[in-house]
Protein backbone atom coordinates (compact mmCIF):
# COMPACT_ATOMS: atom_id res chain seq x y z
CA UNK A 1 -79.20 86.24 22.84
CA UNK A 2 -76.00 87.16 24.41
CA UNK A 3 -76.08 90.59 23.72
CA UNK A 4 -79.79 90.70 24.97
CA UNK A 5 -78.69 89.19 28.15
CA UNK A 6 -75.04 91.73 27.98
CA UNK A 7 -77.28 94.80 27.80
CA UNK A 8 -79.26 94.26 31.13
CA UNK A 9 -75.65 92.85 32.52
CA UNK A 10 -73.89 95.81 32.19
CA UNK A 11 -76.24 97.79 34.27
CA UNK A 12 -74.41 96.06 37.19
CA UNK A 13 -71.78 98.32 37.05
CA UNK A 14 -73.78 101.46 37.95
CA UNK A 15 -73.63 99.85 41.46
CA UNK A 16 -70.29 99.95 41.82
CA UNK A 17 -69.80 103.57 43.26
CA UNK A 18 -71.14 104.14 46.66
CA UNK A 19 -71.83 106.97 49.17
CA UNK A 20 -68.09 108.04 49.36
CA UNK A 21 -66.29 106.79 46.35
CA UNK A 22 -64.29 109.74 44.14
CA UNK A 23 -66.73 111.47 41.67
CA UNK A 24 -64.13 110.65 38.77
CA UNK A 25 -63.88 107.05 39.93
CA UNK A 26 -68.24 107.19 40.31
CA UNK A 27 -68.64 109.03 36.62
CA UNK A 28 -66.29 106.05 35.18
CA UNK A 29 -68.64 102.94 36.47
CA UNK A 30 -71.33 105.46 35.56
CA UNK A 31 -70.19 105.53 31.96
CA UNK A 32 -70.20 102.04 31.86
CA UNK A 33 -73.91 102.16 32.21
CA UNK A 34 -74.61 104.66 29.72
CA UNK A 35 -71.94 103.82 27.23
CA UNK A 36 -70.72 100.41 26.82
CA UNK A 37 -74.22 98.78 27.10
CA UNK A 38 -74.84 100.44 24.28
CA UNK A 39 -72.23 100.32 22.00
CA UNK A 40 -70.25 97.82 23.62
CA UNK A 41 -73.77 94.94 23.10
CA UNK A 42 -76.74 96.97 21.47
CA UNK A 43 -74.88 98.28 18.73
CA UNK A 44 -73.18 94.57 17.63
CA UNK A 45 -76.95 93.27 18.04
CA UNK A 46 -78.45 96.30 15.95
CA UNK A 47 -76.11 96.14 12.88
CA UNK A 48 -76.18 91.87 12.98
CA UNK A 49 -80.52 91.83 12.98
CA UNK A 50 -80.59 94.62 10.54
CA UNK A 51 -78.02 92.95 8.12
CA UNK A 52 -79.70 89.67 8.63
CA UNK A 53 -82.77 90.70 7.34
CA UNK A 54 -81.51 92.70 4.48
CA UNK A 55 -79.89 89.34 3.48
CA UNK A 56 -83.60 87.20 3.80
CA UNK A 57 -84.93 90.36 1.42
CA UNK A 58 -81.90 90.55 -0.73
CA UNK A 59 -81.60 94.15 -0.31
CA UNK A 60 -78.02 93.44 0.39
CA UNK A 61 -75.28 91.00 -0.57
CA UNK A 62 -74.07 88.28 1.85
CA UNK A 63 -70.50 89.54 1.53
CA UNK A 64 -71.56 93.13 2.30
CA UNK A 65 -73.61 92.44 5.95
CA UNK A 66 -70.87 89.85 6.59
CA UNK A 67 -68.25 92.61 6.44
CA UNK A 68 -70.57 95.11 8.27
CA UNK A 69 -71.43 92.78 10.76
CA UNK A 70 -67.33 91.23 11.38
CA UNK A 71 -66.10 94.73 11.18
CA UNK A 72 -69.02 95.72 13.95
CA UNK A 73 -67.74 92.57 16.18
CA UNK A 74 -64.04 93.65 16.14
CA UNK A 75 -64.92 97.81 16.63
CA UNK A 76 -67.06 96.66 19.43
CA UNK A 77 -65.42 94.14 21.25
CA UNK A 78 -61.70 95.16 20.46
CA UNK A 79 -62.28 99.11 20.83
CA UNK A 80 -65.10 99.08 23.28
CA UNK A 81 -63.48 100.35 26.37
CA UNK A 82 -61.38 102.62 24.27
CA UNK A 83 -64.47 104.25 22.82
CA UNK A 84 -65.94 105.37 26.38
CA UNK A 85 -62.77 107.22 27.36
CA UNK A 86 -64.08 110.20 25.49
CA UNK A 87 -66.30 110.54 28.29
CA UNK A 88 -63.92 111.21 30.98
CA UNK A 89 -62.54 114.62 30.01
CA UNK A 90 -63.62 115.82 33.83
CA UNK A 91 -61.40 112.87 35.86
CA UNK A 92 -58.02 114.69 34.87
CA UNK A 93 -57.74 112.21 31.44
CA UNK A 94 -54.77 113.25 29.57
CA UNK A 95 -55.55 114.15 26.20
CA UNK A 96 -53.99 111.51 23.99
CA UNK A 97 -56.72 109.06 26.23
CA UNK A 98 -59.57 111.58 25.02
CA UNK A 99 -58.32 111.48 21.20
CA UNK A 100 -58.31 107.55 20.95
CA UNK A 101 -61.93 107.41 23.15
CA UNK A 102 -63.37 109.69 20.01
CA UNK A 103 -61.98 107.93 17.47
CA UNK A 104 -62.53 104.61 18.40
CA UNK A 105 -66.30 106.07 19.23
CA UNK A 106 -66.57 107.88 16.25
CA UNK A 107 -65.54 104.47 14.01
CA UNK A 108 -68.60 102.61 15.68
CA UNK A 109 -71.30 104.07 13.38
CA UNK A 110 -69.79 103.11 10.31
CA UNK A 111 -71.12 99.21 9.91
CA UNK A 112 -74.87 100.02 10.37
CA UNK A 113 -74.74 103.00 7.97
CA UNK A 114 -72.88 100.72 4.76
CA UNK A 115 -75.59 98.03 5.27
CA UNK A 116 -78.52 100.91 5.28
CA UNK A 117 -77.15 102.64 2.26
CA UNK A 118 -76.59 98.98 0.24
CA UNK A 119 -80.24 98.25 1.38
CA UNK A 120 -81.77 101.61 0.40
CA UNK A 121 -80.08 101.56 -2.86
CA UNK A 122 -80.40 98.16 -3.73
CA UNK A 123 -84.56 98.80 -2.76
CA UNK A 124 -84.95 101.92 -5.40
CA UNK A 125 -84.30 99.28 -7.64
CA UNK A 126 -86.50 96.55 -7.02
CA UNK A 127 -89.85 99.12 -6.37
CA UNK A 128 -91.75 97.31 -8.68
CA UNK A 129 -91.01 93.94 -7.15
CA UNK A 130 -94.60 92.73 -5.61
CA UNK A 131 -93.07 91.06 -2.49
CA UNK A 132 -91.08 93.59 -1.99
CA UNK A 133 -92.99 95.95 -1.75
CA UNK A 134 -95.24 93.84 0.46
CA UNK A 135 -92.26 94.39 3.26
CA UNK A 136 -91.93 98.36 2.68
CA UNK A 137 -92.28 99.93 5.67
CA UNK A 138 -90.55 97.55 7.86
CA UNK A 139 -87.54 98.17 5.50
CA UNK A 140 -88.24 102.02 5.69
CA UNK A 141 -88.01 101.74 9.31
CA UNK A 142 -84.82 99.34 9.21
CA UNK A 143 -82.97 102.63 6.38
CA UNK A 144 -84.42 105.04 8.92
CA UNK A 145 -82.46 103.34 11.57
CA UNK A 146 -79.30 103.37 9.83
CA UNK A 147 -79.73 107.12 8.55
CA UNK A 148 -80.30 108.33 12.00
CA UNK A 149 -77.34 106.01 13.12
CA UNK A 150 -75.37 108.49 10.71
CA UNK A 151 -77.11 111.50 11.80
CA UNK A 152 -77.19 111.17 15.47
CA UNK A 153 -74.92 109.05 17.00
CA UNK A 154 -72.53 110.54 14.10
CA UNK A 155 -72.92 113.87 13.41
CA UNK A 156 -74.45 114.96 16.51
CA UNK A 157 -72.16 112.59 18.23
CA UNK A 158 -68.91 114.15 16.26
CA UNK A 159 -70.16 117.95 17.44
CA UNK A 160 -69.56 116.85 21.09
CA UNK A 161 -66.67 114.05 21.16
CA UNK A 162 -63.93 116.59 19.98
CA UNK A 163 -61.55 116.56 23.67
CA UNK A 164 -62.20 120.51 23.70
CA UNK A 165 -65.81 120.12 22.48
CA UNK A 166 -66.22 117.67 25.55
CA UNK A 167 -64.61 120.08 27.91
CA UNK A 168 -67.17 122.80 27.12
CA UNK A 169 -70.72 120.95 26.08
CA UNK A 170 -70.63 117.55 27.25
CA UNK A 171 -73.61 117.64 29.99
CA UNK A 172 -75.14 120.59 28.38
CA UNK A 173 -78.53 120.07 25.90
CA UNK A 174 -75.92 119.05 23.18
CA UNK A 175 -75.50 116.26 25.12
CA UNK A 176 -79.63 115.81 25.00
CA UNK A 177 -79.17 116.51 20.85
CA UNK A 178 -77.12 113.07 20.51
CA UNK A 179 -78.83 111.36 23.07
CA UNK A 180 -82.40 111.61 21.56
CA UNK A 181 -81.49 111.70 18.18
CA UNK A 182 -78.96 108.21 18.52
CA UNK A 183 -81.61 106.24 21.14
CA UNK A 184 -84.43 106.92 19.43
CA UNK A 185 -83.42 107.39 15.92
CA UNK A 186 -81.61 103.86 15.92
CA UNK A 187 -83.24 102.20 18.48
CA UNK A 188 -86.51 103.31 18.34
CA UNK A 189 -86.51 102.51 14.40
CA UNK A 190 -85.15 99.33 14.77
CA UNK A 191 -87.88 98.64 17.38
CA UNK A 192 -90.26 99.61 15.18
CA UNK A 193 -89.52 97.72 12.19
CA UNK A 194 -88.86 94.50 14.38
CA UNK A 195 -92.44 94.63 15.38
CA UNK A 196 -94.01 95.63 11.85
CA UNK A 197 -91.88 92.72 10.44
CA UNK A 198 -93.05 90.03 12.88
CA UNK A 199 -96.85 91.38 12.29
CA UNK A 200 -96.12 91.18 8.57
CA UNK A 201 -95.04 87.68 9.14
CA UNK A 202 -97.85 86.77 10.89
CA UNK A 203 -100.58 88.58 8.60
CA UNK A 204 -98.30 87.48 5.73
CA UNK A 205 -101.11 86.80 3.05
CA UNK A 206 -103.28 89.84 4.10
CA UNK A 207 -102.59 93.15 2.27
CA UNK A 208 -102.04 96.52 4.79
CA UNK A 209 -103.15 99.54 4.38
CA UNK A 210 -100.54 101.66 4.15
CA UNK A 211 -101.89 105.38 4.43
CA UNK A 212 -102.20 105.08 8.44
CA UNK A 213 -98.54 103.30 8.65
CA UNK A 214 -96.88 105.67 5.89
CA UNK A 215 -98.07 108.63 8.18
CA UNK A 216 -96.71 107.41 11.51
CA UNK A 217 -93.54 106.67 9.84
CA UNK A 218 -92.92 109.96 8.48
CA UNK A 219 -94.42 111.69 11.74
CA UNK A 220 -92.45 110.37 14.38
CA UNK A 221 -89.20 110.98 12.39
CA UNK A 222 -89.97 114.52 11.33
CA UNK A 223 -91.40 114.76 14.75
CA UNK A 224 -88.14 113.82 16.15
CA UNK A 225 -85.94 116.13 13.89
CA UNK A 226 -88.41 118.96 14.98
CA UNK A 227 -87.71 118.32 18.56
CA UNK A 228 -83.87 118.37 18.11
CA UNK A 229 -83.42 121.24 15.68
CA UNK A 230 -85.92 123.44 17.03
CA UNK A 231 -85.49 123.62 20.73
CA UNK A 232 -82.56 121.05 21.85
CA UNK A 233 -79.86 122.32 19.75
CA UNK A 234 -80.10 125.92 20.02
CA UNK A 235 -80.47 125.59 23.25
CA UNK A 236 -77.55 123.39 23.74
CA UNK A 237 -75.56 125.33 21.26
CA UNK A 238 -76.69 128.87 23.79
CA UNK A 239 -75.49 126.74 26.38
CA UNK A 240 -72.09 126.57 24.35
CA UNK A 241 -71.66 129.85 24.02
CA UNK A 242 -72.08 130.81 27.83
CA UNK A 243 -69.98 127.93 28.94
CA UNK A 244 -66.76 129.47 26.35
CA UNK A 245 -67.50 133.34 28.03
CA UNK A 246 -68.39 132.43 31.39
CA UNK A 247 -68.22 128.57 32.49
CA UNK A 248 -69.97 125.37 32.54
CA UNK A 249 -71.52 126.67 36.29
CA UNK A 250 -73.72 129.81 33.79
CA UNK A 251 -74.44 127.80 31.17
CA UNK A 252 -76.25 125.17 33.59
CA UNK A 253 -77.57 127.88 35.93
CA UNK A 254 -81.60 128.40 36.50
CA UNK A 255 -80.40 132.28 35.65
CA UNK A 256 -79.40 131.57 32.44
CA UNK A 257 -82.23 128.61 31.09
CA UNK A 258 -85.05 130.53 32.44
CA UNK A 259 -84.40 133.51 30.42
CA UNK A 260 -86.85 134.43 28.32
CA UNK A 261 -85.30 133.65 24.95
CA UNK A 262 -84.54 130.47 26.24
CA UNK A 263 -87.94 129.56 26.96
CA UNK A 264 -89.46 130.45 24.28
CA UNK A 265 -87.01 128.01 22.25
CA UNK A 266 -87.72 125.51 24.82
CA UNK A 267 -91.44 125.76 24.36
CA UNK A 268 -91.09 125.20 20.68
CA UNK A 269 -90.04 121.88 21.39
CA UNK A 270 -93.71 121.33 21.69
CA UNK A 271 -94.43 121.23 17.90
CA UNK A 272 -92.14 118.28 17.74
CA UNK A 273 -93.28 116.37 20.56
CA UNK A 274 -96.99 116.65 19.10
CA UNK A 275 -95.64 115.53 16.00
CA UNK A 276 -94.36 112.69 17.17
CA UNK A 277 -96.90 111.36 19.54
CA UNK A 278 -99.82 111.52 16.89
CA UNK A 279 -97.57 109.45 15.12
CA UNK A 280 -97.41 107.06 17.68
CA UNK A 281 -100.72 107.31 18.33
CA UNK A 282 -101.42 106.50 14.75
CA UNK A 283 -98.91 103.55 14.86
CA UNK A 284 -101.21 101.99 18.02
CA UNK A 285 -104.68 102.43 15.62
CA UNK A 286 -102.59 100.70 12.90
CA UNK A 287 -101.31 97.88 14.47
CA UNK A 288 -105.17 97.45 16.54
CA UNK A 289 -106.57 97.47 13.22
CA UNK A 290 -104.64 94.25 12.35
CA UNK A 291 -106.73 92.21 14.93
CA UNK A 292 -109.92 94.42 13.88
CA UNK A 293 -109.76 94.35 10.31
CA UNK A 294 -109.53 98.29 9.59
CA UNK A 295 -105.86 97.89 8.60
CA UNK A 296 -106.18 95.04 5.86
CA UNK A 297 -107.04 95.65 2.79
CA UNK A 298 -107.70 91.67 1.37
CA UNK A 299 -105.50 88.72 1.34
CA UNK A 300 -103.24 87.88 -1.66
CA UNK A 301 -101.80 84.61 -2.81
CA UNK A 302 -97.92 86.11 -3.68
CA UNK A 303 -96.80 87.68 -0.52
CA UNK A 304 -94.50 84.97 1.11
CA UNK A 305 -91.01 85.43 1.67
CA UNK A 306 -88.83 84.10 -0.97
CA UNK A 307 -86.45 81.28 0.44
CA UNK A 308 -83.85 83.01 -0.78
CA UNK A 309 -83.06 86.33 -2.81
CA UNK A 310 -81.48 84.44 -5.76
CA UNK A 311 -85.33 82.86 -6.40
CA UNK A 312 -86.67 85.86 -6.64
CA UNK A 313 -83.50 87.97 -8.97
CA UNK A 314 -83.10 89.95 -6.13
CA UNK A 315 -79.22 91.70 -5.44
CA UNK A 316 -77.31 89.28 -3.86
């Protein structure tokens, strides 16, 4: 609850720099918005949910989402502040300030992707487990969460938090890359499987079908990939390339993005955008078929929750 209420607190900040304040002293309160909100709150609240319902399926051992969830609390809370810094390559930061700000950033991913791995791991194993199975796809959404964790707020996050990386891409469509691929991969996931979990608990002796839900799943991720490798990053990394030979001023400039090369890659973002929102689209019929009956198969009499993974000989 306190992060919940920390994430919309932190906003405040963004009001900080008026009419006349210094840009560098503006982009730091500004960073405060975008950054520690998010990894600061959302990322301590992320990695403690997720590992707390890993633990209720016994995908994952006690000792393992306590350790991801401590080490989370002390990255977050200890390093937060730190971790921004590697934004502020523009407001004359000297580099030894832009080397801790990407390492301390760069550490922050680590907690949510050792309790997805343990979970996925530990779920190959227990496939033919009936209740377990009965809580697939919210899990699959809960792993997706923590791959894309890995994936974009890590890799893509790593390819532009280097100090000289930051000098030359930071505000250029790699920016866009980490952005979409971090807020929705982890966030949007974790969304996702929040809601499917509370409908499972509330349809908890009815049996889905899965076709419709296996099919959103698999198109708004692939969607999203699409979206990002086809048309954000080569753009972004074009937009690399004429920053290095001619300057961040080019490789932001209408003369440059509304070349025709560059449009056509744009344009392809399309494919993945489609993608994605039939997936979501298919999501919506899904989770209207609950109340309608199109998305329930029967009922079943072994589909609760087991009080606790030992009950069941589940990992713990």
């Amino acid at each position: 609850m306190l992060s919940v209420a920390a994430i919309a607190f932190f906003y405040a900040p963004g009001l900080i720099p008026m009419q006349h304040t210094n840009l560098a002293i503006g982009e730091y309160w500004r960073w405060w918005v975008v950054h520690l909100w998010v990894e600061g709150f959302f990322e301590v609240f992320a990695t403690t949910i997720i590992a707390r319902v890993f633990v209720r399926l016994g995908l994952i051992r006690v000792r393992s989402a306590t350790m991801a969830v401590l080490l989370s609390t002390i990255l977050y809370l200890s390093g937060r502040v730190l971790g921004m810094l590697h934004h502020l390559y523009f407001a004359g930061t000297t580099p030894i300030i832009l080397v801790v700000g990407g390492t301390m950033s760069a550490l922050e991913l680590m907690p949510l992707v050792m309790i997805g791995f343990e979970a996925y791991d530990n779920l190959s194993m227990t496939r033919r487990t009936t209740w377990i199975q009965h809580y697939k796809w919210p899990v699959f959404f809960f792993v997706a969460a923590a791959f894309l964790n890995l994936v974009g707020a890590g890799l893509f996050g790593f390819l532009i938090n280097p100090p000289i990386a930051l000098y030359y891409m930071q505000g250029l469509n790699t920016t866009a890359v980490h952005a979409h691929a971090a807020l929705f991969g982890v966030y949007g996931n974790l969304g996702l499987g929040l809601t499917l979990l509370s409908l499972r608990v509330l349809t908890v002796r009815k049996e889905w079908k899965s076709g419709v839900i296996s099919f959103a799943f698999w198109s708004v991720n692939i969607g999203l990939m699409l979206m990002v490798l086809m048309s954000l990053l080569p753009v972004g990394l074009a937009q690399t390339w004429a920053s290095v030979e001619h300057g961040m001023w080019y490789a932001r400039s209408a003369e440059f993005l509304q070349s025709p090369g560059l449009e056509v890659i744009r344009w392809l973002r399309s494919i993945g955008d489609t993608i994605f929102a039939v997936g979501v689209v298919a999501l919506g019929w899904f989770v209207i078929g609950l109340s309608t009956g199109w998305s329930i198969k029967g009922t079943r009499a072994d589909s609760a929750v087991p009080e606790t993974a030992e009950a069941q000989g589940q990992p713990v």
